[in-house]
Protein backbone atom coordinates (compact mmCIF):
# COMPACT_ATOMS: atom_id res chain seq x y z
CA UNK A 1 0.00 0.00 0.00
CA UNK A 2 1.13 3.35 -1.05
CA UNK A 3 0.05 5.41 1.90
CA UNK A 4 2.27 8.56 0.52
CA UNK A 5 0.18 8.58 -2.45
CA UNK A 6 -3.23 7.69 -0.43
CA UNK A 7 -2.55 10.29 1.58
CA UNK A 8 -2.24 12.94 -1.53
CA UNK A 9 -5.36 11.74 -2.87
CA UNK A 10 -7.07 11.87 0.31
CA UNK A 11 -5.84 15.78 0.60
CA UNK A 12 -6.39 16.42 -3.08
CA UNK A 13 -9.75 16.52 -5.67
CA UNK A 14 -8.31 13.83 -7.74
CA UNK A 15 -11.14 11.97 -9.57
CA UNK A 16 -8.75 9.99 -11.68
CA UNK A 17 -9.47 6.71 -12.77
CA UNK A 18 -5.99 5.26 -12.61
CA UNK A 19 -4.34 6.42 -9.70
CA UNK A 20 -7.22 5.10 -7.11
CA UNK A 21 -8.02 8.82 -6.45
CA UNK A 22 -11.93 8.04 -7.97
CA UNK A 23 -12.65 5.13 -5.42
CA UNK A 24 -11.48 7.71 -3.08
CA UNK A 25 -13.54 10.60 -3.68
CA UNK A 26 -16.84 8.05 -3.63
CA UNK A 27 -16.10 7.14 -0.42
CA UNK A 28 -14.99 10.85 0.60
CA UNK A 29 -18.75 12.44 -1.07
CA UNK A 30 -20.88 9.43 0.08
CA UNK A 31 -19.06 9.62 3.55
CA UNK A 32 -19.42 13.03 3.58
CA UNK A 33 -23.52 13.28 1.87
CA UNK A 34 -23.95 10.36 4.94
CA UNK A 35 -23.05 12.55 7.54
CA UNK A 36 -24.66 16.17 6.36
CA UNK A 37 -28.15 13.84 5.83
CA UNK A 38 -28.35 11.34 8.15
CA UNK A 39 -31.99 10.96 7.77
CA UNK A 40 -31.61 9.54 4.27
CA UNK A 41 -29.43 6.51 5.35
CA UNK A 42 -31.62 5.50 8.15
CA UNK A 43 -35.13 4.20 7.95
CA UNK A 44 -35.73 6.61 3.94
CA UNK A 45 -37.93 4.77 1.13
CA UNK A 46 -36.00 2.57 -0.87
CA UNK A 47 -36.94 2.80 -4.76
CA UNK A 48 -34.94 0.75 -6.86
CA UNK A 49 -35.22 2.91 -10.61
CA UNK A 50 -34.61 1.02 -13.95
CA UNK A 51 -32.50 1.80 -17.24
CA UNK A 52 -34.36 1.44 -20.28
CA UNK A 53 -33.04 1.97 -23.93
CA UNK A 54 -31.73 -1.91 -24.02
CA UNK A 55 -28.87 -1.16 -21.02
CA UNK A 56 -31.44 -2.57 -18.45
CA UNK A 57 -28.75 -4.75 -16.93
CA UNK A 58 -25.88 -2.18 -17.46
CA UNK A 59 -27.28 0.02 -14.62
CA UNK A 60 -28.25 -0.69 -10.79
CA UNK A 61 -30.13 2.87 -9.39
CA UNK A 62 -32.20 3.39 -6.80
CA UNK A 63 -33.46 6.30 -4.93
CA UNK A 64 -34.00 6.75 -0.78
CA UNK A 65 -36.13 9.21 0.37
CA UNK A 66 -37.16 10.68 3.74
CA UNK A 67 -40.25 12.80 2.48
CA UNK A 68 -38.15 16.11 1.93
CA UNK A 69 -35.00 15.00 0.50
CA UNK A 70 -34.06 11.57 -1.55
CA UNK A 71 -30.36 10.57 -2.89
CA UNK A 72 -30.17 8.63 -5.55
CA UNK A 73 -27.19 6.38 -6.24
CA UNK A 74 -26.63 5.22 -9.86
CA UNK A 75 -23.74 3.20 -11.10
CA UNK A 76 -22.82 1.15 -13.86
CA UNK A 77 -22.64 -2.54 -14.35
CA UNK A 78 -21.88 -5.41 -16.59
CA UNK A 79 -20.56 -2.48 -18.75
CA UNK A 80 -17.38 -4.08 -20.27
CA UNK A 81 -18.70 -4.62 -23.95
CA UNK A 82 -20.51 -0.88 -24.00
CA UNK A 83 -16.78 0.47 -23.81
CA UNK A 84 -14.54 1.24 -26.96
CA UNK A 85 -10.81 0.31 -27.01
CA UNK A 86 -9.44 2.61 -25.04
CA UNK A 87 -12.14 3.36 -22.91
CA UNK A 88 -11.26 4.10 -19.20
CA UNK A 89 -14.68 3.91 -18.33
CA UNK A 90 -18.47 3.63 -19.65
CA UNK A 91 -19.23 7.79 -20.42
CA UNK A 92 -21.76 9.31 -22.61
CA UNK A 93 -23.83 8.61 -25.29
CA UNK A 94 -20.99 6.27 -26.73
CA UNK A 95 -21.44 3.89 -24.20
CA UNK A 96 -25.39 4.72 -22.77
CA UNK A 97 -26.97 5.24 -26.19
CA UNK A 98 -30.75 6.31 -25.26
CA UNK A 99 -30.93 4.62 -22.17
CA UNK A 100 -32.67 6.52 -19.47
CA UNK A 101 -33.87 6.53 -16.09
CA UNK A 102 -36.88 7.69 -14.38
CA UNK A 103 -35.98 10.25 -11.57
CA UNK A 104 -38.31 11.23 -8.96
CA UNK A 105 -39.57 14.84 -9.50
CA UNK A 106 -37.47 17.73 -8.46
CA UNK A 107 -33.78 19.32 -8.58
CA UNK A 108 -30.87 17.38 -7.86
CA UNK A 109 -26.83 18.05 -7.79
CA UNK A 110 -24.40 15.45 -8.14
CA UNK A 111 -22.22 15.44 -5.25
CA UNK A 112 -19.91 13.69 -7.12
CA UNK A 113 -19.31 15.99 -10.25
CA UNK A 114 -21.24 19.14 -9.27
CA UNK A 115 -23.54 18.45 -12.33
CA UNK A 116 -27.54 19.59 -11.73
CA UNK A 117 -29.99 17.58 -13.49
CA UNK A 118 -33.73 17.81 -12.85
CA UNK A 119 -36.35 14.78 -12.12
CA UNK A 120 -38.62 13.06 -14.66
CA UNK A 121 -36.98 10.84 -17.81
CA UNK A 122 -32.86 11.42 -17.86
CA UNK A 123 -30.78 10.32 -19.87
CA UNK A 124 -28.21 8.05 -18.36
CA UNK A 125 -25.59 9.22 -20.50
CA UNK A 126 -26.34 12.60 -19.42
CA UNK A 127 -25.56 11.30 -15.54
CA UNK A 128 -22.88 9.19 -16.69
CA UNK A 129 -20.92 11.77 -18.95
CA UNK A 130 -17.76 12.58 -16.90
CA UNK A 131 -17.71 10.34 -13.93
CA UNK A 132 -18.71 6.76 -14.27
CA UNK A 133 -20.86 6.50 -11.25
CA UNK A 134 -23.60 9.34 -10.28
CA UNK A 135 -24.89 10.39 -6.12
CA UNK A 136 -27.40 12.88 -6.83
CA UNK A 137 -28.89 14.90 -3.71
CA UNK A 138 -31.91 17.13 -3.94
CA UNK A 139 -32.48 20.16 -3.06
CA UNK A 140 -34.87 20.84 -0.06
C-alpha cells in the first residue's frame, strides 16, 4: 500500500481513474452526503429505478427518500462490452446510447461531479458523462 500517495489523494480533488483517487472521492462524497443527511441513510424509502433503452442490466439505481430530501445512487454494471478500445470507463452517449432513467420529481446536484440535473426521464448518458458512477442529492 502506497500510503504517501493515499494520503495525496485523500488531501487532493483527484477523480482519476488510474491512480485510485476516484474510489477515493466516492467514499470521501458518500461519507461526507452520509453525515450532512443522516436521515436519508436510516429508515428513507428505498426505490430501486430502472435503465431502459436496451442497457437494463448495465445500470443498478435506486433512490431513498425521507419525504423532503431523496439521494439517488446510480452506477454502472456489466458495462465491459458498452466500452470502446481505449475506454477508461463507460461515459456518454458512446457507451449509454438512449438509455434513461426515471428520476423522482425535483432538482438534484451530483455530489460527485457538481452536475444539476432535474427529475422526470434522464438520460443516463447525461448522468454518466464525466464520472462513471452518479450520487445525486436534492435540493430541499
Amino acid at each position: 500500500m502506497d500510503y504517501a500517495l493515499r494520503k495525496k489523494l485523500l488531501n487532493g480533488n483527484s477523480r482519476s481513474l488510474e491512480d485510485g483517487g476516484a474510489k477515493l472521492h466516492v467514499i470521501r462524497k458518500g461519507l461526507e452526503l452520509r453525515r450532512k443527511y443522516p436521515g436519508l441513510f436510516q429508515g428513507a424509502k428505498y426505490t430501486p429505478l430502472y435503465a431502459d433503452g436496451g442497457r437494463e442490466e448495465n445500470v443498478i439505481a435506486f433512490s431513498l427518500s425521507d419525504g423532503t430530501r431523496a439521494v439517488i445512487a446510480v452506477a454502472p454494471r456489466l458495462f465491459a462490452r458498452l466500452m470502446g478500445e481505449g475506454d477508461r470507463a463507460p461515459l456518454g452517449d458512446s457507451a449509454w446510447g438512449e438509455a434513461s432513467l426515471a428520476l423522482p420529481e425535483g432538482n438534484f446536484t451530483d455530489v460527485l461531479t457538481g452536475h444539476h440535473h432535474s427529475g422526470g426521464n434522464t438520460r443516463v448518458g447525461d448522468l454518466l458523462s464525466e464520472f462513471p458512477v452518479a450520487l445525486l442529492v436534492s435540493a430541499a
